[in-house]
N, C-alpha and C. Protein backbone atom coordinates (compact mmCIF):
# COMPACT_ATOMS: atom_id res chain seq x y z
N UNK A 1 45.10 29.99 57.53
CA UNK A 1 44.35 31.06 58.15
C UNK A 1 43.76 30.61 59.48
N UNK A 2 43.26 29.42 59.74
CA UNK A 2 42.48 28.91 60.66
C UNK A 2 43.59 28.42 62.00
N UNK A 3 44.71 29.52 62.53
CA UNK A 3 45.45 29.56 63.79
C UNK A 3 45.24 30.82 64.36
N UNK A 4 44.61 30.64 65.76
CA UNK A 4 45.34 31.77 66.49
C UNK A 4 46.35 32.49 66.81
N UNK A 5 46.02 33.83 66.63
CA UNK A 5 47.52 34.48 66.65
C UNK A 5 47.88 34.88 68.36
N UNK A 6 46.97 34.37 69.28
CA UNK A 6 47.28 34.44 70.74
C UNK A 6 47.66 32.92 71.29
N UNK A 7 46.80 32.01 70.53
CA UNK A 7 47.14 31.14 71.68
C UNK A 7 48.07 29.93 70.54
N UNK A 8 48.29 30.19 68.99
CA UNK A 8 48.52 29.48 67.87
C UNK A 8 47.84 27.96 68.06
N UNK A 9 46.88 27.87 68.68
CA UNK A 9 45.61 26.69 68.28
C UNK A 9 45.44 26.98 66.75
N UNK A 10 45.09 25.63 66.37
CA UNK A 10 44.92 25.18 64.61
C UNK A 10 44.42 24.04 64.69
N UNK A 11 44.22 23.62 63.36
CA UNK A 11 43.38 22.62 63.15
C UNK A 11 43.86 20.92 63.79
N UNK A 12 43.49 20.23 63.94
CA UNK A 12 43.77 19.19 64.37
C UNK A 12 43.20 17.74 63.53
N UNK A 13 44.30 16.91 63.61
CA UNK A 13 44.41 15.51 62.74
C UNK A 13 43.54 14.08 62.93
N UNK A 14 42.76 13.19 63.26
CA UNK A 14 42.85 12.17 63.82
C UNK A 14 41.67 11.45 62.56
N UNK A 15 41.21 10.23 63.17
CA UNK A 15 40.45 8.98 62.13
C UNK A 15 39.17 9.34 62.33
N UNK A 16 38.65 9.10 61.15
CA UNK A 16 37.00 9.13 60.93
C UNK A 16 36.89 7.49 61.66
N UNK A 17 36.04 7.12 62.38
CA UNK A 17 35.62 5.54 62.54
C UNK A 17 34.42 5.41 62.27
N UNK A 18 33.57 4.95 61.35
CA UNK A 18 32.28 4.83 61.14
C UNK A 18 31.57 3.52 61.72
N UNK A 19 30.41 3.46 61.82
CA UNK A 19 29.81 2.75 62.74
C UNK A 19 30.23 1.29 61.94
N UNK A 20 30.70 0.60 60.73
CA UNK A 20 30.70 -0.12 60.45
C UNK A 20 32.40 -0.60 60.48
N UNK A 21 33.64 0.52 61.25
CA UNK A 21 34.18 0.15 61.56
C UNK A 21 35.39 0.47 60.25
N UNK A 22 34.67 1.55 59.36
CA UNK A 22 35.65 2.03 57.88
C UNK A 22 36.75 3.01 58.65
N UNK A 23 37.89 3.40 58.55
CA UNK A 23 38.13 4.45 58.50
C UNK A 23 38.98 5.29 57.83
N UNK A 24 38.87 6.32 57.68
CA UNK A 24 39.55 7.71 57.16
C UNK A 24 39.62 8.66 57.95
N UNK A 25 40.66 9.53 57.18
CA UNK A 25 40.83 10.67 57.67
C UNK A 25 39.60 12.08 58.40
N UNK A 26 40.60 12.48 59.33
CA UNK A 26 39.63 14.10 59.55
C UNK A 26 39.94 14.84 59.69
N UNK A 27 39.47 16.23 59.69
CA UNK A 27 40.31 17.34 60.24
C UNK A 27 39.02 18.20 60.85
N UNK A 28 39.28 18.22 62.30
CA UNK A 28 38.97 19.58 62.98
C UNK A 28 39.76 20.77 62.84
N UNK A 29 38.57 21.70 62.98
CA UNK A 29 39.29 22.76 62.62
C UNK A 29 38.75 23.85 63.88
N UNK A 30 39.64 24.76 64.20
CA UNK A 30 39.54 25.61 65.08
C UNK A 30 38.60 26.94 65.17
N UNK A 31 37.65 26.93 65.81
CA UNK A 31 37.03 28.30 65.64
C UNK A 31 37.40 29.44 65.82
N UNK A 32 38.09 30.31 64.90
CA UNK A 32 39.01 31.12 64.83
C UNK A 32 38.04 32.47 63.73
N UNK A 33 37.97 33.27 64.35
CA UNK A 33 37.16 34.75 64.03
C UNK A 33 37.96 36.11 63.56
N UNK A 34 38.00 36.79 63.06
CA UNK A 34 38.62 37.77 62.53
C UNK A 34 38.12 39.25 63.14
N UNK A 35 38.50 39.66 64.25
CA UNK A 35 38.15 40.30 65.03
C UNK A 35 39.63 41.68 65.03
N UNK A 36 38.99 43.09 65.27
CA UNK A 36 39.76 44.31 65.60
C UNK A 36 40.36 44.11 66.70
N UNK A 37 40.86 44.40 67.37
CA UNK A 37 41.46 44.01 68.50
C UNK A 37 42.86 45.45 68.59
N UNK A 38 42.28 45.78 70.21
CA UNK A 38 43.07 46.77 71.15
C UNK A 38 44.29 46.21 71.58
N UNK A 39 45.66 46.71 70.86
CA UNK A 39 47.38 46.36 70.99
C UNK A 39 48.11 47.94 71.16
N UNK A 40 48.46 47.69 72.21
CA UNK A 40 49.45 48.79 72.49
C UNK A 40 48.97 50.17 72.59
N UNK A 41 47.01 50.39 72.18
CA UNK A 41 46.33 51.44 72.19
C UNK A 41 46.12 51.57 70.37
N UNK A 42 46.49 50.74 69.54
CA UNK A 42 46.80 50.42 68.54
C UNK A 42 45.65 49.26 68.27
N UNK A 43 44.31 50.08 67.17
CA UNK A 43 43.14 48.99 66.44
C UNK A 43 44.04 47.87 65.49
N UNK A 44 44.22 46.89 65.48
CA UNK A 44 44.06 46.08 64.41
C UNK A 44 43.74 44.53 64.32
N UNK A 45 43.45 44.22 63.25
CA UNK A 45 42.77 43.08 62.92
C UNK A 45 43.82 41.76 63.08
N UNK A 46 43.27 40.77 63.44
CA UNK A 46 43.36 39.82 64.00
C UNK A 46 42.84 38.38 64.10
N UNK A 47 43.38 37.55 63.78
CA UNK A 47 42.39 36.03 63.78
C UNK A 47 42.58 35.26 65.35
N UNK A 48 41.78 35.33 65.76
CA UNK A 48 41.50 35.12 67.39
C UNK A 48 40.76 33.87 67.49
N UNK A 49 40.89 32.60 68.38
CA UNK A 49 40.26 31.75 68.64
C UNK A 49 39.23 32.28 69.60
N UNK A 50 37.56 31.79 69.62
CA UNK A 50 37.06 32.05 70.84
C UNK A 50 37.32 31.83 72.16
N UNK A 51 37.84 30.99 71.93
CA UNK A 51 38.06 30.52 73.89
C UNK A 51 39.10 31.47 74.23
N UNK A 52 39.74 32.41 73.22
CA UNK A 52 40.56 33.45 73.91
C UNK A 52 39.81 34.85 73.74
N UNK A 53 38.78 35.21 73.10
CA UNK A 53 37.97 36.08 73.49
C UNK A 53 37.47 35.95 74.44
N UNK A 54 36.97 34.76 74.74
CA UNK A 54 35.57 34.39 75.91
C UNK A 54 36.66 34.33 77.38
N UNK A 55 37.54 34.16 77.54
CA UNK A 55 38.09 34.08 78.28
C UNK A 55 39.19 35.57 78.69
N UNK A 56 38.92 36.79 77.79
CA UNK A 56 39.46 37.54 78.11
C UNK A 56 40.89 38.22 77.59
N UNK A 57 41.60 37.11 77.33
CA UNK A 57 42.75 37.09 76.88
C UNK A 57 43.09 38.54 75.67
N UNK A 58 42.48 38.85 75.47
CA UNK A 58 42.20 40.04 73.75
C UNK A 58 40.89 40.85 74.85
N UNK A 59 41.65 42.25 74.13
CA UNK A 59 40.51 43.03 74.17
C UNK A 59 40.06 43.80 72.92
N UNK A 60 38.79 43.48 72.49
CA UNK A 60 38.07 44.23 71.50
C UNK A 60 38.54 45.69 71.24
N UNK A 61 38.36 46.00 70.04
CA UNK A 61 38.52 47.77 69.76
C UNK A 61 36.65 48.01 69.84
């Protein structure tokens, strides 16, 4: 669930490093919102990253 359906940003992989130098795994994950969204003059719902709201890319219903 957590990809954009404009820009397909998703979660991302890399190492925990703790100050003592342990490490494991992580996962970031994408801030991705479930927003209505104006297509073709056509309302529907949508999982949208912010930086493509905030930036315009999607327009709200």
């Amino acid at each position: 669930m957590a990809v954009c359906q404009i820009c397909n940003k998703g979660a991302h992989f890399g190492i925990k490093v703790s100050h003592s130098h342990r490490r494991s795994n992580k996962m970031w994950k994408s801030n991705v919102k479930s927003v209505k969204v104006n297509v073709n003059g056509n309302n529907k719902k949508m999982y949208v990253c912010t930086s493509c709201l905030r930036s315009g890319k999607v327009e709200r219903a």
